[in-house]
PDB file of N, CA and C in Angstrom:
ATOM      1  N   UNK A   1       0.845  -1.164   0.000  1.00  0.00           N
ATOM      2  CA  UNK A   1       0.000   0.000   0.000  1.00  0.00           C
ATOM      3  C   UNK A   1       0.903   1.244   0.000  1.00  0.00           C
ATOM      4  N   UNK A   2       0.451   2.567  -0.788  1.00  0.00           N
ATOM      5  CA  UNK A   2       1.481   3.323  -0.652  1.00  0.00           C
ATOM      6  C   UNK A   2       1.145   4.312   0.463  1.00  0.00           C
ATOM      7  N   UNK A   3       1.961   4.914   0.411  1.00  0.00           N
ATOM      8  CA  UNK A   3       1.539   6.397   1.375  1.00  0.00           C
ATOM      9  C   UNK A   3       1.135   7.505   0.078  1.00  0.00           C
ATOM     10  N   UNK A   4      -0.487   8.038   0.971  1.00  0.00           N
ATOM     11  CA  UNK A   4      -0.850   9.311   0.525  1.00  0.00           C
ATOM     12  C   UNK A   4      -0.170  10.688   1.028  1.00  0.00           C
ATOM     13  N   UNK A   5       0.639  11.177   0.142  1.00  0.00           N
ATOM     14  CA  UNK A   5       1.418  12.398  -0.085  1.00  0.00           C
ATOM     15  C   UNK A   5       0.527  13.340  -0.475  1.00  0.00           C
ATOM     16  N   UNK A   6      -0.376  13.467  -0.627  1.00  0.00           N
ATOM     17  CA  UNK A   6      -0.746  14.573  -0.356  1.00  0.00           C
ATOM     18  C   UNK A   6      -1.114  14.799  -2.455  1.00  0.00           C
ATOM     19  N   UNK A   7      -0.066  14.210  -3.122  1.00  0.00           N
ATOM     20  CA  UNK A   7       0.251  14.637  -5.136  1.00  0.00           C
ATOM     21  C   UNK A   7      -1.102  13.954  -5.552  1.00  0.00           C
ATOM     22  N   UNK A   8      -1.390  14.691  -6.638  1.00  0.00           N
ATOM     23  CA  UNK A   8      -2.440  13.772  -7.388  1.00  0.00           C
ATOM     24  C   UNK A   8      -1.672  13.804  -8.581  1.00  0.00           C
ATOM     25  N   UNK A   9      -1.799  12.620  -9.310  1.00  0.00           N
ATOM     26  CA  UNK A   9      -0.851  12.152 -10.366  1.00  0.00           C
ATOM     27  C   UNK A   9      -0.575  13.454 -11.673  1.00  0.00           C
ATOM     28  N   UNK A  10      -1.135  14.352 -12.100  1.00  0.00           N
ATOM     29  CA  UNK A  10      -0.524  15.133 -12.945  1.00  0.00           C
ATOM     30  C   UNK A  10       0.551  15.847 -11.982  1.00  0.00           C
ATOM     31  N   UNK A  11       0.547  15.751 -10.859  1.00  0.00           N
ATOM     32  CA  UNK A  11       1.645  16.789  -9.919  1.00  0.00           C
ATOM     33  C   UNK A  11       2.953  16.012 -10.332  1.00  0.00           C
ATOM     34  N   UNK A  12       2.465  14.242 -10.368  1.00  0.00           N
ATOM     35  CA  UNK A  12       3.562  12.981 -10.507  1.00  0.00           C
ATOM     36  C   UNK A  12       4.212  13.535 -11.965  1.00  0.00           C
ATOM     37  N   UNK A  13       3.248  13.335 -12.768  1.00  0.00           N
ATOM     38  CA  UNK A  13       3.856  13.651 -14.069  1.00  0.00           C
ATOM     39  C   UNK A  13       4.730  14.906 -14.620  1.00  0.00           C
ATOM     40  N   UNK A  14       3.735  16.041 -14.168  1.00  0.00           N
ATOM     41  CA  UNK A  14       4.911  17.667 -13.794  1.00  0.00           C
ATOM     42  C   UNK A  14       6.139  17.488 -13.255  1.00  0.00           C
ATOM     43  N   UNK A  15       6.383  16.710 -12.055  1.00  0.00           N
ATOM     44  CA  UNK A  15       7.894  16.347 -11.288  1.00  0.00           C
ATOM     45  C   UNK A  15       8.534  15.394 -12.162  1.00  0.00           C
ATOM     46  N   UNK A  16       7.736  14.361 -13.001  1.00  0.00           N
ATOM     47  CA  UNK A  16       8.534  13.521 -13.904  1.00  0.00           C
ATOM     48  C   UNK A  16       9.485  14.411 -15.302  1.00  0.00           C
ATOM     49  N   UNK A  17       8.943  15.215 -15.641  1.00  0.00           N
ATOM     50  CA  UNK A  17       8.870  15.827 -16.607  1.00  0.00           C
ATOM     51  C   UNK A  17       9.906  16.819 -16.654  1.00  0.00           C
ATOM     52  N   UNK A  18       9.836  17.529 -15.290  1.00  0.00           N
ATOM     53  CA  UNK A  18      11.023  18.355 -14.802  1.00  0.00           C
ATOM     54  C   UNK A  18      12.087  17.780 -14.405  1.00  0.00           C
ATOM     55  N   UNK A  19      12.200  16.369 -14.136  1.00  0.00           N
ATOM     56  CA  UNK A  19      13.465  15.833 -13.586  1.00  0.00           C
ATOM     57  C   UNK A  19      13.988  15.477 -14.864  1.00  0.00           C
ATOM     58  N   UNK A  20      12.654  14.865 -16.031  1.00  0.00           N
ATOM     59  CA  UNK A  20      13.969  14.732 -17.118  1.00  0.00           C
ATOM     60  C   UNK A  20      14.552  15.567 -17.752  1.00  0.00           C
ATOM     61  N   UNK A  21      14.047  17.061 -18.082  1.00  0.00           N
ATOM     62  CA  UNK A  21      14.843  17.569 -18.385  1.00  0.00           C
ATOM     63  C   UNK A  21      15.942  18.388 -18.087  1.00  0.00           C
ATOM     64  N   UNK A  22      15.817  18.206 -16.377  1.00  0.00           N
ATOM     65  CA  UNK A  22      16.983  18.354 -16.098  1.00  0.00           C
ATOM     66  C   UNK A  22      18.097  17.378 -16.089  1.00  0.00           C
ATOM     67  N   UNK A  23      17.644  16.243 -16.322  1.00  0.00           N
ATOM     68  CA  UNK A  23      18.512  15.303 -16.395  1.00  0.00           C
ATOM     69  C   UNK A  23      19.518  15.914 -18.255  1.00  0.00           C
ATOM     70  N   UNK A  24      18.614  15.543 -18.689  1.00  0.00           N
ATOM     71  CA  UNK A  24      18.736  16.120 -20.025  1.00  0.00           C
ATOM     72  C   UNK A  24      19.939  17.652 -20.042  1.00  0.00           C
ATOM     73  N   UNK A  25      19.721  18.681 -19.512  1.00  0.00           N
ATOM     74  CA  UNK A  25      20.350  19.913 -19.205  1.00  0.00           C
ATOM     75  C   UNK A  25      21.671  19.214 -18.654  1.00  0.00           C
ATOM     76  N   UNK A  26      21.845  18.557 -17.397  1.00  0.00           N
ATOM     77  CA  UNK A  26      23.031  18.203 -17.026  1.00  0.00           C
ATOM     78  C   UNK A  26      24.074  17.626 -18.443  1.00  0.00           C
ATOM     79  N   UNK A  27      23.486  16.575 -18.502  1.00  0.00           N
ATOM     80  CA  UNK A  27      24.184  15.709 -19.867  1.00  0.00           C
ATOM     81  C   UNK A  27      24.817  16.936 -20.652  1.00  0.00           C
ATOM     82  N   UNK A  28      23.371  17.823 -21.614  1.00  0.00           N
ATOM     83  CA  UNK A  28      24.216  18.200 -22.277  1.00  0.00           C
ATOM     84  C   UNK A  28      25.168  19.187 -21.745  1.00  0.00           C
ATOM     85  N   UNK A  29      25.103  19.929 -20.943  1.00  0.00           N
ATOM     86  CA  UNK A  29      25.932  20.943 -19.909  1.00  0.00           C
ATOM     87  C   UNK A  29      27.206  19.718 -20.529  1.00  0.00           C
ATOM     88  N   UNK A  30      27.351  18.710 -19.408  1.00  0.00           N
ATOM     89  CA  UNK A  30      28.626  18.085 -19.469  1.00  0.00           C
ATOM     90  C   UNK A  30      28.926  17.333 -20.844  1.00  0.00           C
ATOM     91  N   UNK A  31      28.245  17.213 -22.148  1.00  0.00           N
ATOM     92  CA  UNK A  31      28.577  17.159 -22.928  1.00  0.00           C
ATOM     93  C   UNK A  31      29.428  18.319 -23.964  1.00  0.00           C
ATOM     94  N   UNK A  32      28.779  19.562 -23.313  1.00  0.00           N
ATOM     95  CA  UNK A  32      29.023  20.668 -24.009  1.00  0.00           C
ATOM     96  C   UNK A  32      30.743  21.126 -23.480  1.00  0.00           C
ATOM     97  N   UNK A  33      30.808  20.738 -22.709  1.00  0.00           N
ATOM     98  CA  UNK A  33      32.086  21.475 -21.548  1.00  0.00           C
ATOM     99  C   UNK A  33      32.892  20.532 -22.319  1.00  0.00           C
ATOM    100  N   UNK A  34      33.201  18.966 -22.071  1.00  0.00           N
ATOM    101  CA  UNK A  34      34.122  18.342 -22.884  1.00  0.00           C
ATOM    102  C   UNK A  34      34.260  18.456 -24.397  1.00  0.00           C
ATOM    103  N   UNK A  35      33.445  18.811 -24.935  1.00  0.00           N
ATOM    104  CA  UNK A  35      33.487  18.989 -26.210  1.00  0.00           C
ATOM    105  C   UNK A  35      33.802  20.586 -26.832  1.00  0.00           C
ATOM    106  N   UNK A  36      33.982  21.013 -25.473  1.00  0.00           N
ATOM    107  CA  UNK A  36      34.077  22.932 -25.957  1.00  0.00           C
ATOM    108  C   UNK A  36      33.222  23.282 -27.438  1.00  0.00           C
ATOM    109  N   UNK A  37      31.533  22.999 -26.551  1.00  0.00           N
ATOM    110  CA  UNK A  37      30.942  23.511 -27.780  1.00  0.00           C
ATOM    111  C   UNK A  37      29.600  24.140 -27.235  1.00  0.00           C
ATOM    112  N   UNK A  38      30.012  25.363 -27.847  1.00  0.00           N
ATOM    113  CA  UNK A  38      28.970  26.751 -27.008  1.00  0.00           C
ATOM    114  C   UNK A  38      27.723  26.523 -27.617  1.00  0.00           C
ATOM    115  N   UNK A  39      27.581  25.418 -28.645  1.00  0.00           N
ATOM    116  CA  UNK A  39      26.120  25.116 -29.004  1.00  0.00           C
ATOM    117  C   UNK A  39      25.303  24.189 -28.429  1.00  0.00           C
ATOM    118  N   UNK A  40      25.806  23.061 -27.774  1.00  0.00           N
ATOM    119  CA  UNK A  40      25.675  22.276 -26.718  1.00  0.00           C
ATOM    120  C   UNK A  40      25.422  22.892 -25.444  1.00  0.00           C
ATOM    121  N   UNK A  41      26.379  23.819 -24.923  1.00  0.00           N
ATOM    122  CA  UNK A  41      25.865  24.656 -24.035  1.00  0.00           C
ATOM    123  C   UNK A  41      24.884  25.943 -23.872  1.00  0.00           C
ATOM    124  N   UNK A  42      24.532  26.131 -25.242  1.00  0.00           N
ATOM    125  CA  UNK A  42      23.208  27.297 -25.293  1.00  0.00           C
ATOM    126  C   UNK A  42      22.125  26.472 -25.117  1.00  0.00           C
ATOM    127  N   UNK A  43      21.629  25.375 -25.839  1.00  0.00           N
ATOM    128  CA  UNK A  43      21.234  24.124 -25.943  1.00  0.00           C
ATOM    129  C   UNK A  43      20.722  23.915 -23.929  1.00  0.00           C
ATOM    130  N   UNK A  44      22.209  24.063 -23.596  1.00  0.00           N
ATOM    131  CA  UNK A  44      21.764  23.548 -21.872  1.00  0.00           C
ATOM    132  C   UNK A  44      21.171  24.707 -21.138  1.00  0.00           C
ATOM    133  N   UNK A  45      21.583  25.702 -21.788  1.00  0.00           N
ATOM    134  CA  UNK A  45      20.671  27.073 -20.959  1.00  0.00           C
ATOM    135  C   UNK A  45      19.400  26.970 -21.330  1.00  0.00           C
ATOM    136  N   UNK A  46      18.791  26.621 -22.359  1.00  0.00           N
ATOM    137  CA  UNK A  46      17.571  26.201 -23.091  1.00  0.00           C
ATOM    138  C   UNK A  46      16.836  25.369 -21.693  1.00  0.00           C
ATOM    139  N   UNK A  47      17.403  24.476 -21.894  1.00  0.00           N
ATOM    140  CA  UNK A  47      16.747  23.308 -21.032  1.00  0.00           C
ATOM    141  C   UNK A  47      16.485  23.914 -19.775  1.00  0.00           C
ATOM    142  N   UNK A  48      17.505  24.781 -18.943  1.00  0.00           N
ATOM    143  CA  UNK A  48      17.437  25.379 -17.550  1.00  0.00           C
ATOM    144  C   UNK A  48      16.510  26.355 -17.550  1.00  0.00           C
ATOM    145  N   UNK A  49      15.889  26.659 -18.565  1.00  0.00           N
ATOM    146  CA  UNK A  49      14.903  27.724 -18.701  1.00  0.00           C
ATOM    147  C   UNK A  49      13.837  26.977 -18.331  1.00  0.00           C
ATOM    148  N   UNK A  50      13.499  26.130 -19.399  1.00  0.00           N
ATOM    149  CA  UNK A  50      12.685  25.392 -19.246  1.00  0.00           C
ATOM    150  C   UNK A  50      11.945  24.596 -18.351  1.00  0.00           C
ATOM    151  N   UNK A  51      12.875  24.304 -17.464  1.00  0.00           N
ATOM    152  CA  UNK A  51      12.452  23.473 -16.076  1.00  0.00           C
ATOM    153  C   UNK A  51      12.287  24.496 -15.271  1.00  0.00           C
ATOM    154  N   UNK A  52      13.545  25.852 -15.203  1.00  0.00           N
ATOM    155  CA  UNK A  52      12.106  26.547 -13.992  1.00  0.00           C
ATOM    156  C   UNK A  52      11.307  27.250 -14.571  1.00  0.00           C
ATOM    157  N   UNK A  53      10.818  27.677 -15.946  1.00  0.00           N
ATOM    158  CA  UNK A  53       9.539  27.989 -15.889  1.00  0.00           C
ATOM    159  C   UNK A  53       8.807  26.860 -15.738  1.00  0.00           C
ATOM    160  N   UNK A  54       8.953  25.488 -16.138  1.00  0.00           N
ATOM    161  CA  UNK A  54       7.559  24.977 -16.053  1.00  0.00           C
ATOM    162  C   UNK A  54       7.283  24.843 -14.698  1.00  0.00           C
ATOM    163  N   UNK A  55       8.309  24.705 -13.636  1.00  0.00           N
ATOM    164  CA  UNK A  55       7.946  25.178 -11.996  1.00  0.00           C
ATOM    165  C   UNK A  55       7.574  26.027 -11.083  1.00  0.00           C
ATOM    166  N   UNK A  56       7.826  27.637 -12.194  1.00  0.00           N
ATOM    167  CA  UNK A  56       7.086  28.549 -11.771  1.00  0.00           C
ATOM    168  C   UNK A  56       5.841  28.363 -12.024  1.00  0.00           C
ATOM    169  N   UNK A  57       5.822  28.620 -13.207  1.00  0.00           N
ATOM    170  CA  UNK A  57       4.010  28.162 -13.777  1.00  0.00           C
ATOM    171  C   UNK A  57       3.778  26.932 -13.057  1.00  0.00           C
ATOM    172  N   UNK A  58       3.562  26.083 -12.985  1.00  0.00           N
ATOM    173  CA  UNK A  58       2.946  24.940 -12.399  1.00  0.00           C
ATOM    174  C   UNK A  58       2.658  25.003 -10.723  1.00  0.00           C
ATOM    175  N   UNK A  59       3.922  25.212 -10.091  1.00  0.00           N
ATOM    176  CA  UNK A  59       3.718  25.831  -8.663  1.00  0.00           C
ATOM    177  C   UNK A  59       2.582  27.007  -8.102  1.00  0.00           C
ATOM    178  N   UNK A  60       2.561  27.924  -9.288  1.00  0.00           N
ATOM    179  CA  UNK A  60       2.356  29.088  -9.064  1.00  0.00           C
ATOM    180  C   UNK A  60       0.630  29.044  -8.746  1.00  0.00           C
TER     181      UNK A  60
END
């Protein structure tokens, strides 16, 4: 049985969603750094945008 937290499953899916693309942002971050390529790393500022707006908006 699980424990009720309080989330109802689109909250599950919003936190799923934001973890991958930060997962995603890290990678390419550290893809971009070994590869000294500022397009890979605009690419990762992209992604960091992305996850906290969709946490502002969604939180908000």
């Amino acid at each position: 049985m699980s424990r009720h937290d309080g989330r109802l499953p689109p909250d599950h899916r919003v936190r799923r969603c934001s973890v991958a693309l930060f997962v995603g942002a890290s990678l390419t971050s550290a893809l971009g750094l070994v590869l000294d390529n500022m397009w890979l790393l605009a690419a990762d500022a992209w992604h960091l945008i992305a996850v906290v707006t969709l946490e502002l908006v969604y939180r908000s």
